[in-house]
PDB file of N, CA and C in Angstrom:
ATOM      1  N   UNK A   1    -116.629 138.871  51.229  1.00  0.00           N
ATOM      2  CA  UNK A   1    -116.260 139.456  49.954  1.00  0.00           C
ATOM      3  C   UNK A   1    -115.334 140.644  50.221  1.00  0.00           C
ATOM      4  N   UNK A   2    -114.413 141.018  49.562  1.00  0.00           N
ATOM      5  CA  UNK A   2    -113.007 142.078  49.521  1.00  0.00           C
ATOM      6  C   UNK A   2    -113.783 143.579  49.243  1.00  0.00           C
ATOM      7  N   UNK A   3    -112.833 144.373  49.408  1.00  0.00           N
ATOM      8  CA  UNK A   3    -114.115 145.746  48.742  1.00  0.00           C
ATOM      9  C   UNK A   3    -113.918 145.758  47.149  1.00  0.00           C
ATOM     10  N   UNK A   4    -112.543 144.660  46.776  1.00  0.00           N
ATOM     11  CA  UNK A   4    -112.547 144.938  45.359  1.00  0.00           C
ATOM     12  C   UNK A   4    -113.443 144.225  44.548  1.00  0.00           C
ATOM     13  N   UNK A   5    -113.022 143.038  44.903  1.00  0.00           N
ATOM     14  CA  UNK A   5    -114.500 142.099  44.597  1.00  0.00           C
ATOM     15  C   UNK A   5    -116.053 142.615  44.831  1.00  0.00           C
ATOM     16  N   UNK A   6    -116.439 143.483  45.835  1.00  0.00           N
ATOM     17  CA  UNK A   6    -117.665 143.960  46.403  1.00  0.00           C
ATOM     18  C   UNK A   6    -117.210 145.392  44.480  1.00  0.00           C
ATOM     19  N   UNK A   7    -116.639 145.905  44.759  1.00  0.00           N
ATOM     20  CA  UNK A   7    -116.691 146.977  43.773  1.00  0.00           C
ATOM     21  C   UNK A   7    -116.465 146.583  42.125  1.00  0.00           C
ATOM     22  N   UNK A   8    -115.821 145.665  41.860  1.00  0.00           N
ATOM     23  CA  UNK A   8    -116.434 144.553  40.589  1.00  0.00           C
ATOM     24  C   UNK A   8    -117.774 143.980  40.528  1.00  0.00           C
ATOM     25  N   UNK A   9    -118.200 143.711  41.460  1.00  0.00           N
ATOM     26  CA  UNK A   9    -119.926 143.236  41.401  1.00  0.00           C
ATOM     27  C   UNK A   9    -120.993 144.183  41.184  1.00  0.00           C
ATOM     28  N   UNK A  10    -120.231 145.439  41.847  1.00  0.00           N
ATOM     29  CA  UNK A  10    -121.073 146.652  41.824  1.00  0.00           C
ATOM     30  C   UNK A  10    -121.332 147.093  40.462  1.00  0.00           C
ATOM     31  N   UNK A  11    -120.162 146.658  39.723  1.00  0.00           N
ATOM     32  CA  UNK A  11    -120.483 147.607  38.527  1.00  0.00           C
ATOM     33  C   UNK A  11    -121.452 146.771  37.301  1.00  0.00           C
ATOM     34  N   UNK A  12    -121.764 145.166  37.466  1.00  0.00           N
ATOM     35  CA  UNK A  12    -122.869 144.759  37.153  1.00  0.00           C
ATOM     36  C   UNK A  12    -124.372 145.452  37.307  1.00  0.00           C
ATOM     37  N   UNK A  13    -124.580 145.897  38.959  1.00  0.00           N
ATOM     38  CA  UNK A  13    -125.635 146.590  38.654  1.00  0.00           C
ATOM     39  C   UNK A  13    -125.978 148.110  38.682  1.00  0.00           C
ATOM     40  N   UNK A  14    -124.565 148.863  38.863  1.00  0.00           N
ATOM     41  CA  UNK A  14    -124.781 150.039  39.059  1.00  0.00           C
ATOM     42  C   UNK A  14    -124.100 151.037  38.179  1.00  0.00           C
ATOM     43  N   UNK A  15    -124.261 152.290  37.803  1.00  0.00           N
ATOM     44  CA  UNK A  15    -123.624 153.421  36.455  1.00  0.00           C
ATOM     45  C   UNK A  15    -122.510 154.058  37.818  1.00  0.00           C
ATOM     46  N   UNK A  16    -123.568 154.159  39.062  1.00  0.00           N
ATOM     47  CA  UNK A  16    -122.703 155.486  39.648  1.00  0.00           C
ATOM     48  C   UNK A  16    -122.663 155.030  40.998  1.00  0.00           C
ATOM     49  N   UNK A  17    -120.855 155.001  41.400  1.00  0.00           N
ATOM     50  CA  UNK A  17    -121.032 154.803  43.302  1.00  0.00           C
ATOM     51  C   UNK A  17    -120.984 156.309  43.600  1.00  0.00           C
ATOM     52  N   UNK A  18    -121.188 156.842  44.386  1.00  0.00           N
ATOM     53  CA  UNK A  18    -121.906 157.926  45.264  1.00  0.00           C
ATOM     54  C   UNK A  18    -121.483 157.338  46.668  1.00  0.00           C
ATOM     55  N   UNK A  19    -119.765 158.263  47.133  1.00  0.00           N
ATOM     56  CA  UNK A  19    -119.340 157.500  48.668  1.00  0.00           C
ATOM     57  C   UNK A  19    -118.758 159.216  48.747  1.00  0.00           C
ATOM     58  N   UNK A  20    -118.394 158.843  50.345  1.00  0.00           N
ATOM     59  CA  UNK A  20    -117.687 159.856  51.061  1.00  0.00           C
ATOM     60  C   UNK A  20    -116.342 159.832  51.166  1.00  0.00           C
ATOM     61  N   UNK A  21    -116.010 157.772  51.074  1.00  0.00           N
ATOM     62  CA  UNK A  21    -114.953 157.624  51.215  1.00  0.00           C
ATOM     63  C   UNK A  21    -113.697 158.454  50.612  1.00  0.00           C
ATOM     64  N   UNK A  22    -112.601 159.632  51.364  1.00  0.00           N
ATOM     65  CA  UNK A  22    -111.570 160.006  50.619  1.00  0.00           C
ATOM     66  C   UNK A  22    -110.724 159.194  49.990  1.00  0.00           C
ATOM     67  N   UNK A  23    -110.773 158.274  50.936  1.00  0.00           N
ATOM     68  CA  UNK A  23    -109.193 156.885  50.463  1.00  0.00           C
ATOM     69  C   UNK A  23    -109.901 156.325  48.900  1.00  0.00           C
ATOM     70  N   UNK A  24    -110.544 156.338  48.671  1.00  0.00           N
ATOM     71  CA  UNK A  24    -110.847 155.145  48.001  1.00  0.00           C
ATOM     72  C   UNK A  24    -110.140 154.702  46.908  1.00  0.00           C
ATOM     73  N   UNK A  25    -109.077 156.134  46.071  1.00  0.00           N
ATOM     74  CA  UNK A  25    -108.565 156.621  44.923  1.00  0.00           C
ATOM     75  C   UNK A  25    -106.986 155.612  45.180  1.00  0.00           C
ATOM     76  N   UNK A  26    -106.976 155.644  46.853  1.00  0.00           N
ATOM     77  CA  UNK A  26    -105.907 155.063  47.882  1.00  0.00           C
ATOM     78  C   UNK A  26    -105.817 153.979  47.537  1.00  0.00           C
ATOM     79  N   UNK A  27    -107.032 152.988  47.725  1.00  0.00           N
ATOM     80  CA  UNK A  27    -106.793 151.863  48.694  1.00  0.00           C
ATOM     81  C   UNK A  27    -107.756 151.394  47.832  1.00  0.00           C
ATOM     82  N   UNK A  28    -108.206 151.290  46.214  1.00  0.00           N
ATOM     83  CA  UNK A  28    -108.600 150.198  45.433  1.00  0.00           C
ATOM     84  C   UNK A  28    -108.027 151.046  44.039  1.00  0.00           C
ATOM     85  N   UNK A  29    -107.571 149.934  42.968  1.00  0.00           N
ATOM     86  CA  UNK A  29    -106.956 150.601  41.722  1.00  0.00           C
ATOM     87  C   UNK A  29    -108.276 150.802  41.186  1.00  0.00           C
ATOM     88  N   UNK A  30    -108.253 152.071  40.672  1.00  0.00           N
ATOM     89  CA  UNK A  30    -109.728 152.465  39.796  1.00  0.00           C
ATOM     90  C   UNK A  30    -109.684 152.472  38.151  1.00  0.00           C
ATOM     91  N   UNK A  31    -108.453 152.076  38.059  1.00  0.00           N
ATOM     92  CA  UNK A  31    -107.968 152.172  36.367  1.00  0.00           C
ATOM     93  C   UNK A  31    -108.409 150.421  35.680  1.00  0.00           C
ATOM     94  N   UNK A  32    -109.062 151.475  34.751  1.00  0.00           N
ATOM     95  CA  UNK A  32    -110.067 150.114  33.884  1.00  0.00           C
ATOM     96  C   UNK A  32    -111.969 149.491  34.224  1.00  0.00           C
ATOM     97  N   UNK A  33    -112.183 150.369  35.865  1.00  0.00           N
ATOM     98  CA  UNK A  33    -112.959 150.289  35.792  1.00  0.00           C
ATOM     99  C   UNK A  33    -114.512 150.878  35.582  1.00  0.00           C
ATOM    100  N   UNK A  34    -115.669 150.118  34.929  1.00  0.00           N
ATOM    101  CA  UNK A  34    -116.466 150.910  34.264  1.00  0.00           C
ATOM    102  C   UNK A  34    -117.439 151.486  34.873  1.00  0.00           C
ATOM    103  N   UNK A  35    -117.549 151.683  36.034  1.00  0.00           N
ATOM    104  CA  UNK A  35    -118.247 152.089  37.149  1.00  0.00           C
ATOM    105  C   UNK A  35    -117.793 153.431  37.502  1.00  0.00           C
ATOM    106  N   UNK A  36    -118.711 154.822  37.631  1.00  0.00           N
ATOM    107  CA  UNK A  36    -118.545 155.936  37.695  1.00  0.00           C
ATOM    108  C   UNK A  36    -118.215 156.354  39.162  1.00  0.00           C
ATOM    109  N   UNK A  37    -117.708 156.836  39.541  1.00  0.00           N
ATOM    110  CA  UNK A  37    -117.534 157.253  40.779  1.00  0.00           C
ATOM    111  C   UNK A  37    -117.638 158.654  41.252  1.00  0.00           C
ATOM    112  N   UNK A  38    -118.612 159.200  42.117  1.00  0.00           N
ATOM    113  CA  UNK A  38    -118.252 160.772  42.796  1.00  0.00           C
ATOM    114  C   UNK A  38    -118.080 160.540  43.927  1.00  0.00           C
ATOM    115  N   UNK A  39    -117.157 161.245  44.825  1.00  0.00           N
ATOM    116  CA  UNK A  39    -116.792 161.326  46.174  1.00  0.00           C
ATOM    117  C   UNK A  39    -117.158 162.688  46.318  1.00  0.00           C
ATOM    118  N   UNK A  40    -117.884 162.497  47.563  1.00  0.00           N
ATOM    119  CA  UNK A  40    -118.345 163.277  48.436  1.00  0.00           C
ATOM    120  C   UNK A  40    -117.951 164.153  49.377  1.00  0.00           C
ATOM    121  N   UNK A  41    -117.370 165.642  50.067  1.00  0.00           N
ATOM    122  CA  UNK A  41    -116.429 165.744  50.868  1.00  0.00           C
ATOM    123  C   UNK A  41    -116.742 164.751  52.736  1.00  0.00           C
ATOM    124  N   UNK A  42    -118.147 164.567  52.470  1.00  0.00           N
ATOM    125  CA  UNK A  42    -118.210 164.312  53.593  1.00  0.00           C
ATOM    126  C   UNK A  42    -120.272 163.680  53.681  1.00  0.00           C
ATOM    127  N   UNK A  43    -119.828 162.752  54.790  1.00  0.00           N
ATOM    128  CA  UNK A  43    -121.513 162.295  54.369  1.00  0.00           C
ATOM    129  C   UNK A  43    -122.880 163.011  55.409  1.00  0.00           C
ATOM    130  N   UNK A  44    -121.919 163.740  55.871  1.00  0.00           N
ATOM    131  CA  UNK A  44    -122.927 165.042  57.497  1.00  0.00           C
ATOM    132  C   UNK A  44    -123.909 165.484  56.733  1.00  0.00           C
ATOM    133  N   UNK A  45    -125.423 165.031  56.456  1.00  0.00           N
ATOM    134  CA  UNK A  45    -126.223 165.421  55.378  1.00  0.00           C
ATOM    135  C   UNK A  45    -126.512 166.858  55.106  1.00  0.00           C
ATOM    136  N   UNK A  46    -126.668 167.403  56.537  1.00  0.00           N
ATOM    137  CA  UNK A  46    -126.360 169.148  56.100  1.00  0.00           C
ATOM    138  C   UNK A  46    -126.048 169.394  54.745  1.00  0.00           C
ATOM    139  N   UNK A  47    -124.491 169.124  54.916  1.00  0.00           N
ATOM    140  CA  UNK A  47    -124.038 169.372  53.431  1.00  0.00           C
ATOM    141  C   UNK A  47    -123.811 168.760  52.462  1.00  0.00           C
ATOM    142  N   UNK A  48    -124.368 167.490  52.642  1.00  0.00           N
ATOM    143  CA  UNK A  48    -124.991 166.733  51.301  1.00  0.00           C
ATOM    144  C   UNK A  48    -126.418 167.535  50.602  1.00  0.00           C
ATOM    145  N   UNK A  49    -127.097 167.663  51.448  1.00  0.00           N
ATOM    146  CA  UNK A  49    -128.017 168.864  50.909  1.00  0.00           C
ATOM    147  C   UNK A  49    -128.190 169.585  50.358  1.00  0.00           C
ATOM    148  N   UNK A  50    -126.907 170.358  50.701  1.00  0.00           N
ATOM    149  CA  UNK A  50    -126.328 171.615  50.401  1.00  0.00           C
ATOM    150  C   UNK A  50    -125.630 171.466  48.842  1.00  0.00           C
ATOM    151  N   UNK A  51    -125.030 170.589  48.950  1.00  0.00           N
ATOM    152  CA  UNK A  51    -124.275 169.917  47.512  1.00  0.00           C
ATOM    153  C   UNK A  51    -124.719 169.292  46.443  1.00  0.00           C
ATOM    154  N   UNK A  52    -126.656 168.881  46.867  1.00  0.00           N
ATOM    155  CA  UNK A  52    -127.150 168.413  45.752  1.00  0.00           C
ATOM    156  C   UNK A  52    -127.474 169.428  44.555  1.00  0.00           C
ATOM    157  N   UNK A  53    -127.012 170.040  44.239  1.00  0.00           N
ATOM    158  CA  UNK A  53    -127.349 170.686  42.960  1.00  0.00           C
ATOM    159  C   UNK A  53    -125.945 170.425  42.184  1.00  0.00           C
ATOM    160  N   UNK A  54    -124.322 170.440  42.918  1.00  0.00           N
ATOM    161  CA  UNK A  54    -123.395 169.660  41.798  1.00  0.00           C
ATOM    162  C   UNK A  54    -123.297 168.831  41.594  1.00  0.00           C
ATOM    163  N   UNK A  55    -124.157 167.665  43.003  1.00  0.00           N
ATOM    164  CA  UNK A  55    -124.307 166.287  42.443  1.00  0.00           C
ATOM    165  C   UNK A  55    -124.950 166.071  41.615  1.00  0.00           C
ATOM    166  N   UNK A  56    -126.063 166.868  41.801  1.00  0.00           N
ATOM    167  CA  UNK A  56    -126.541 166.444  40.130  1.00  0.00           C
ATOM    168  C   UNK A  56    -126.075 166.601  39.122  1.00  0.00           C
ATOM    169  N   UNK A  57    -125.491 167.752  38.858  1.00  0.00           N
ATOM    170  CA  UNK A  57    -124.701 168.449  37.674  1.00  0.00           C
ATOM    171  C   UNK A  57    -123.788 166.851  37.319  1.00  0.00           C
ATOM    172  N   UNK A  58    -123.152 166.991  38.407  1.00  0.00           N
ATOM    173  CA  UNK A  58    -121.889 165.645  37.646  1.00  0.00           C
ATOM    174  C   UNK A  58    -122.607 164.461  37.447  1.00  0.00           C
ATOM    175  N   UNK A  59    -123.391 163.847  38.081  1.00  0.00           N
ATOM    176  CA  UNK A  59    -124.337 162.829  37.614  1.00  0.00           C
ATOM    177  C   UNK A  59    -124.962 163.181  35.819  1.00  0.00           C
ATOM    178  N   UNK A  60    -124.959 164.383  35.975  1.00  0.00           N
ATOM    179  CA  UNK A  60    -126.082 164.637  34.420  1.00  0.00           C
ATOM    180  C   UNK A  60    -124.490 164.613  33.484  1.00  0.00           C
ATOM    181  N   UNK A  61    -123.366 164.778  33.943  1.00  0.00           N
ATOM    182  CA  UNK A  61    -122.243 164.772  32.858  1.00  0.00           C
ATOM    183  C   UNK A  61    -121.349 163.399  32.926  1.00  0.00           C
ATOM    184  N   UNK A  62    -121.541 162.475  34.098  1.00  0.00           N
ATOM    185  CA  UNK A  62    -120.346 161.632  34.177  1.00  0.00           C
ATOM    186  C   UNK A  62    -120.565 160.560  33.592  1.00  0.00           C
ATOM    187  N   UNK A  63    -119.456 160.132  32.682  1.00  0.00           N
ATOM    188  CA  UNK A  63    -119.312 159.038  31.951  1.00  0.00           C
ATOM    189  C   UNK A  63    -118.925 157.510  32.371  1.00  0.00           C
ATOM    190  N   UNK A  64    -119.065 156.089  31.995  1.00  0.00           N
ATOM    191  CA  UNK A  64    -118.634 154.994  32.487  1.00  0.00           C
ATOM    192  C   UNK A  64    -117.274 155.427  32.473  1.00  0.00           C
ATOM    193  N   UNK A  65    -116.439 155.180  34.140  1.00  0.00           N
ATOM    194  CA  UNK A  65    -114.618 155.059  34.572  1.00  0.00           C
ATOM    195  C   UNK A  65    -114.656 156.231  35.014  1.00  0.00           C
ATOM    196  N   UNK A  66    -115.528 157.364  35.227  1.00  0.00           N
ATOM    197  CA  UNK A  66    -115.216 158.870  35.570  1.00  0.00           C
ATOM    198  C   UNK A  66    -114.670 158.499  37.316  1.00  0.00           C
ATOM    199  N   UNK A  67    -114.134 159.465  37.790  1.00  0.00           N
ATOM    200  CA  UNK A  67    -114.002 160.154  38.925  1.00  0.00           C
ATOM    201  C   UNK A  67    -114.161 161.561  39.193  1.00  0.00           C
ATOM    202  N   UNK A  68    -115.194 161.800  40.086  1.00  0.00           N
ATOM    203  CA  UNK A  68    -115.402 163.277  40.478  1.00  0.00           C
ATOM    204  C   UNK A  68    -115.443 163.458  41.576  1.00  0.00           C
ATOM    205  N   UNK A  69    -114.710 164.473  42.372  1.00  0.00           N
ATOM    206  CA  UNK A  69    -114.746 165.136  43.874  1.00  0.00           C
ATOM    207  C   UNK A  69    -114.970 166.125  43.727  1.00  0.00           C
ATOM    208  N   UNK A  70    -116.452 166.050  44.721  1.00  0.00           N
ATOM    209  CA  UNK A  70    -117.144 167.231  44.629  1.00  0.00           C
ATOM    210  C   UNK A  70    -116.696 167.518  45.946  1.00  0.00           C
ATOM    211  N   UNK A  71    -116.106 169.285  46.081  1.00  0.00           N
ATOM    212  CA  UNK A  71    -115.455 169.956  46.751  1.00  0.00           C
ATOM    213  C   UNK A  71    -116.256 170.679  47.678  1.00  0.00           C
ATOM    214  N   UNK A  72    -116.466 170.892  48.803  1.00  0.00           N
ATOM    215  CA  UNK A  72    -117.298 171.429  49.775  1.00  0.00           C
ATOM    216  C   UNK A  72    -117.152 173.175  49.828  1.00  0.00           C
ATOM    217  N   UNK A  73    -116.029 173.230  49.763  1.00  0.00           N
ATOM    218  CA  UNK A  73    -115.134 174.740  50.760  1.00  0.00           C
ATOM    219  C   UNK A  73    -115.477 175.695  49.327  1.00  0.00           C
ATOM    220  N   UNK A  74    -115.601 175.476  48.028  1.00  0.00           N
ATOM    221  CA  UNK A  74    -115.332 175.979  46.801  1.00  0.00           C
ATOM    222  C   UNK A  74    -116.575 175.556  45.844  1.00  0.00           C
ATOM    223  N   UNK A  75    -117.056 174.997  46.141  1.00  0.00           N
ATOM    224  CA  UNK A  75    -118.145 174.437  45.289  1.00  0.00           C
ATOM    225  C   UNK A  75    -117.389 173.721  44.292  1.00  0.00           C
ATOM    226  N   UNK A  76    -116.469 173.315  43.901  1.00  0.00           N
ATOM    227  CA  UNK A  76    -116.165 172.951  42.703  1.00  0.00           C
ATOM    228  C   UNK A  76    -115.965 171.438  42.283  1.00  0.00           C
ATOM    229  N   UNK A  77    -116.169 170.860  41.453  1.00  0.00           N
ATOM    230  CA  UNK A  77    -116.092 169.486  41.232  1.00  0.00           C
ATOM    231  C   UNK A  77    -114.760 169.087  40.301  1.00  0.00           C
ATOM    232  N   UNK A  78    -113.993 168.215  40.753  1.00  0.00           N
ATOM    233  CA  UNK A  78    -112.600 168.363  39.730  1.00  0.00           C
ATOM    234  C   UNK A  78    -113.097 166.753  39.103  1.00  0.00           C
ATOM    235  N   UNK A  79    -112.834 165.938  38.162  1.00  0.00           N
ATOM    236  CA  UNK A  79    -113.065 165.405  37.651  1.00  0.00           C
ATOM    237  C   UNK A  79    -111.288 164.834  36.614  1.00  0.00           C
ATOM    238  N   UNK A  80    -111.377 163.425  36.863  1.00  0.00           N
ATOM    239  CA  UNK A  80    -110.658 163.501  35.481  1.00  0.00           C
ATOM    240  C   UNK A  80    -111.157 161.677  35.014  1.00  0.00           C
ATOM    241  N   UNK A  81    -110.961 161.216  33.770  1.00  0.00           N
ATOM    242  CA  UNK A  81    -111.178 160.274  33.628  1.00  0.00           C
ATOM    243  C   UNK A  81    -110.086 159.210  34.296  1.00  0.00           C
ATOM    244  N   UNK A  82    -110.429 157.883  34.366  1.00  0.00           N
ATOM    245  CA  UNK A  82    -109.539 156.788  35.188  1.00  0.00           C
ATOM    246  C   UNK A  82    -109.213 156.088  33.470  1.00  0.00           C
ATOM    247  N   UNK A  83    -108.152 155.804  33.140  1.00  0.00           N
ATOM    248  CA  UNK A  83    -107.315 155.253  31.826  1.00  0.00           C
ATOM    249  C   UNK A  83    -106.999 153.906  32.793  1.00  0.00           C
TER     250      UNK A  83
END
């Protein structure tokens, strides 16, 4: 299976992917689809740890097609919708 095909199937059973991957915005078109996405700066759990309190935050705000990168260095999460 392709990762696009793997990421069309996904969104049958899932609201939210939760990856590290940077490319991903790269290297699959995200426009149109209804599957939420946050990227992670990095998956070294240290600071996944460290970051679960904006993951949650954007989980408690993100809508079906969102994209959010949650920012390590700044705390900050930039967000915009995928059209």
């Amino acid at each position: 299976m392709k990762n696009d095909d793997l990421m069309a199937a996904s969104e049958s059973e899932f609201d939210v992917l939760l990856t590290a991957d940077q490319n991903l915005k790269y290297q699959h078109n995200l426009a149109g689809r209804n599957i939420a996405i946050i990227v992670l700066p990095t998956n070294y759990m240290p600071t996944v740890l460290e970051l679960a309190p904006r993951i949650r935050a954007a989980l408690d705000q993100i809508k079906p097609g969102d994209y959010v990168e949650i920012i390590a260095h700044d705390w900050q999460a930039i967000g915009d919708e995928m059209d």
